[in-house]
Protein backbone atom coordinates (compact mmCIF):
# COMPACT_ATOMS: atom_id res chain seq x y z
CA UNK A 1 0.00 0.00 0.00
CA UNK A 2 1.31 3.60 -1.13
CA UNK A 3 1.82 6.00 1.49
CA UNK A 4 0.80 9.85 0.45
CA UNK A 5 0.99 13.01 1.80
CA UNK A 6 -2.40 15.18 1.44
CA UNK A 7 -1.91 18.94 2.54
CA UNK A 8 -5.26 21.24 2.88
CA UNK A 9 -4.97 24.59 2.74
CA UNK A 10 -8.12 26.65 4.02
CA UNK A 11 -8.94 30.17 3.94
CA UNK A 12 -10.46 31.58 7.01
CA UNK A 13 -11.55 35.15 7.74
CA UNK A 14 -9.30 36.63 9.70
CA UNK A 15 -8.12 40.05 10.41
CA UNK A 16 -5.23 42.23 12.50
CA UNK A 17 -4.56 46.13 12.64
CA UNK A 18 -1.51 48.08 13.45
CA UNK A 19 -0.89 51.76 14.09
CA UNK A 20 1.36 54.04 12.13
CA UNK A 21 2.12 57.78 12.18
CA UNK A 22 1.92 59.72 9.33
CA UNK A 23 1.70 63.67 8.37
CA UNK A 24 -0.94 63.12 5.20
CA UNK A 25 -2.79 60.21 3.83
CA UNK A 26 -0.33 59.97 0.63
CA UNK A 27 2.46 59.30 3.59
CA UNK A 28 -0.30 56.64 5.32
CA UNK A 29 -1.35 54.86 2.69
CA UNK A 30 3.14 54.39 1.43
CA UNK A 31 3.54 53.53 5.06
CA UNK A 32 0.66 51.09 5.33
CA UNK A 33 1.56 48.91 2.76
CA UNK A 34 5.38 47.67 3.63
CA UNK A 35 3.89 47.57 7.14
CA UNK A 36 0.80 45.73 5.83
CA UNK A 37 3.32 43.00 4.48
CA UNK A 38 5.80 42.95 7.68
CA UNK A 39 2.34 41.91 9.58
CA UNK A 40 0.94 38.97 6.36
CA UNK A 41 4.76 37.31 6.85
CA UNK A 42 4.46 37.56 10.84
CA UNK A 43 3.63 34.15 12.75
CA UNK A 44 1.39 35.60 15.46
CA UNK A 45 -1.83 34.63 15.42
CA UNK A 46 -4.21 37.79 14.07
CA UNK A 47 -6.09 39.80 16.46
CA UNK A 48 -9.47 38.19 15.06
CA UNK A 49 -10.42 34.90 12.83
CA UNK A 50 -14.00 34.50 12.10
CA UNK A 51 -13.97 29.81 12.76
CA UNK A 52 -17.04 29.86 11.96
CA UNK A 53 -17.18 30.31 8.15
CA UNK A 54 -15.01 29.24 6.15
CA UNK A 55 -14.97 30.82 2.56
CA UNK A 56 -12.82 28.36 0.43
CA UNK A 57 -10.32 25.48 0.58
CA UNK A 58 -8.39 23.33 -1.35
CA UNK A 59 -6.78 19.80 -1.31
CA UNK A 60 -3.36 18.63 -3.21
């Protein structure tokens, strides 16, 4: 009998915030987004994830 490895990937609601300072929304909004991807890379688990309903998933 083969042996195989199935991984399942699942998308779950989720979401986190973080604060940044900035003098006008131009400044913000370039801020945001390198700060935005620090936070998508980080390990920690999100301030909120919605169990409940899950939107889509996938097997391979």
């Amino acid at each position: 009998m083969s042996e195989y490895i199935v991984k399942i990937g699942f998308w779950l609601h989720a979401s986190d915030g973080l604060s940044i300072e900035a003098a006008s929304d131009a400044e913000a909004i370039a801020k945001a987004k390198p700060a935005a991807m620090r936070a998508m890379e980080d390990c920690a688990i999100p301030a909120h994830v919605e169990y409940d309903r899950r939107r889509q998933g996938m097997i391979s």
